[in-house]
Structure formats: structure tokens, C-alpha cells
N, C-alpha and C. Protein backbone atom coordinates (compact mmCIF):
# COMPACT_ATOMS: atom_id res chain seq x y z
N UNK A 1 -34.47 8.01 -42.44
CA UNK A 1 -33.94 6.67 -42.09
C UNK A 1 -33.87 5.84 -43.36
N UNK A 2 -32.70 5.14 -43.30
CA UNK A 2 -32.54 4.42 -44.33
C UNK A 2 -33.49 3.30 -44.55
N UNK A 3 -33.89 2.56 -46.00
CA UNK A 3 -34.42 0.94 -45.49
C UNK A 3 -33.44 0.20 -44.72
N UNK A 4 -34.22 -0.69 -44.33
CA UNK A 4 -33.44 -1.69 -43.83
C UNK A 4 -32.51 -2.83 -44.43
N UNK A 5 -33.51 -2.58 -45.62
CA UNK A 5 -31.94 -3.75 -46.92
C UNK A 5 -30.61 -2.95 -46.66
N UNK A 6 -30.88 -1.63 -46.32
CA UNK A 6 -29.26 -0.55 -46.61
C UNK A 6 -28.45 -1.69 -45.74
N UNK A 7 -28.98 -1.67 -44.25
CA UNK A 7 -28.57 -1.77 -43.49
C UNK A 7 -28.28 -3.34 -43.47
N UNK A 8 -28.78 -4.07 -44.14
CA UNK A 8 -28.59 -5.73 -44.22
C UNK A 8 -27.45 -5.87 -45.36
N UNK A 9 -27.35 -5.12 -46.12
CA UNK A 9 -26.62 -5.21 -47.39
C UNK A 9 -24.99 -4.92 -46.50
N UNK A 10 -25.21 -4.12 -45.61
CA UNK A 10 -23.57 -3.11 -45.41
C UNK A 10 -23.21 -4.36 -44.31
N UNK A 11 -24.00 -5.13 -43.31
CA UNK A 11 -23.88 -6.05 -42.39
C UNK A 11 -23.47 -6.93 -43.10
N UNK A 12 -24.17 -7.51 -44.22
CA UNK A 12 -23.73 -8.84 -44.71
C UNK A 12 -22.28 -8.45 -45.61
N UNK A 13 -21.94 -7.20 -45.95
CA UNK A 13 -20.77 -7.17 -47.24
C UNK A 13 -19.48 -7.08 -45.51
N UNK A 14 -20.05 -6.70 -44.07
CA UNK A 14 -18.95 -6.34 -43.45
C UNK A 14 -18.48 -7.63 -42.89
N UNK A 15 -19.49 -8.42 -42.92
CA UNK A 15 -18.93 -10.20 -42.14
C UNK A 15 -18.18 -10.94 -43.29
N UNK A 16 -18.46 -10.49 -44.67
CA UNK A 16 -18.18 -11.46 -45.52
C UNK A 16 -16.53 -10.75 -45.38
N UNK A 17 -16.08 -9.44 -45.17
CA UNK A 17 -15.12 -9.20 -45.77
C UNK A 17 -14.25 -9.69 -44.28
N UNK A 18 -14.96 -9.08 -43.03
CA UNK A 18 -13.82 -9.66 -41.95
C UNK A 18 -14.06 -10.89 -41.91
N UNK A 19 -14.69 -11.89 -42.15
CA UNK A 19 -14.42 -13.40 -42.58
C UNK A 19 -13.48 -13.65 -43.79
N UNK A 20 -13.28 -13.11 -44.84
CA UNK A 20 -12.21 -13.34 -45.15
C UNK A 20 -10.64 -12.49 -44.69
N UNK A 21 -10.93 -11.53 -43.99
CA UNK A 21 -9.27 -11.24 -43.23
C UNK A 21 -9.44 -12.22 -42.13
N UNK A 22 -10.20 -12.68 -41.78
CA UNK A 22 -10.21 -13.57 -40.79
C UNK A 22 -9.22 -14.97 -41.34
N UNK A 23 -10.11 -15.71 -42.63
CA UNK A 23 -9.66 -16.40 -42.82
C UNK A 23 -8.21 -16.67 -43.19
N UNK A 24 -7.77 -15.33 -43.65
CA UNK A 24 -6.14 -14.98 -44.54
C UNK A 24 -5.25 -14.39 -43.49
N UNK A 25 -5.80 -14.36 -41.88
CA UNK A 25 -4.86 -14.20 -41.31
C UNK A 25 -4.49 -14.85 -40.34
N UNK A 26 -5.21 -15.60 -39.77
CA UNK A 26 -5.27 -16.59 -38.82
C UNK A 26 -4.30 -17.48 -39.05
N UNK A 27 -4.61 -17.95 -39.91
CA UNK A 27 -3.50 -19.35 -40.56
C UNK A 27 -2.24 -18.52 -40.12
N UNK A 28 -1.91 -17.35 -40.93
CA UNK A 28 -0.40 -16.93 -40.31
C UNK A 28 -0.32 -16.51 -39.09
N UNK A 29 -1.24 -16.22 -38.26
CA UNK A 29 -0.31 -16.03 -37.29
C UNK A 29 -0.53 -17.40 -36.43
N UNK A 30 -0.47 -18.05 -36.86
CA UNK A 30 -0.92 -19.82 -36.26
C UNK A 30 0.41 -20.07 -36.40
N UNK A 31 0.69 -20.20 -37.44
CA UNK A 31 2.07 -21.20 -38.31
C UNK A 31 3.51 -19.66 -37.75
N UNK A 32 2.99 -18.45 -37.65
CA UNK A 32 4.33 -17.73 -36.68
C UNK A 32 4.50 -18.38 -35.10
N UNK A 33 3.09 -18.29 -34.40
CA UNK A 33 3.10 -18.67 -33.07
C UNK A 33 3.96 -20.11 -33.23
N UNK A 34 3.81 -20.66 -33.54
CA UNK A 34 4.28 -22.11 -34.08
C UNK A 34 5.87 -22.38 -34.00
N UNK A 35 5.85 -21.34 -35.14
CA UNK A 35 7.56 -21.03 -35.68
C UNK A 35 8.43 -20.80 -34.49
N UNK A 36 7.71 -20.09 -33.65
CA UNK A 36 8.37 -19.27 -32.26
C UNK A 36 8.31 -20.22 -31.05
């Protein structure tokens, strides 16, 4: 079994990254829904 930092390290790098597709995609499909 891994430590548990493994497992805090891979959690925190996976929110940071779908928080930013989060952030870089939302807006567009806001401003398409919009458009339409």
C-alpha cells in the first residue's frame, strides 16, 4: 500500500486540474448557450 501523501498528492493535482477545465470551459459553453 501506498502512503497516503501518494494518495493526497494525486487528489489534490486531480481537483486542481479539473478546476481548471472547469474553469476554461464553462465560460464557453455559457456565452454558446447564450449565443443560441
Amino acid at each position: 500500500v501506498r502512503s497516503p501523501w501518494t494518495w493526497i498528492g494525486v487528489t489534490a493535482a486531480l481537483a486542481v486540474v479539473g478546476g481548471g477545465l472547469i474553469i476554461y470551459y464553462v465560460p464557453r459553453t455559457e456565452r454558446a448557450k447564450a449565443a443560441a
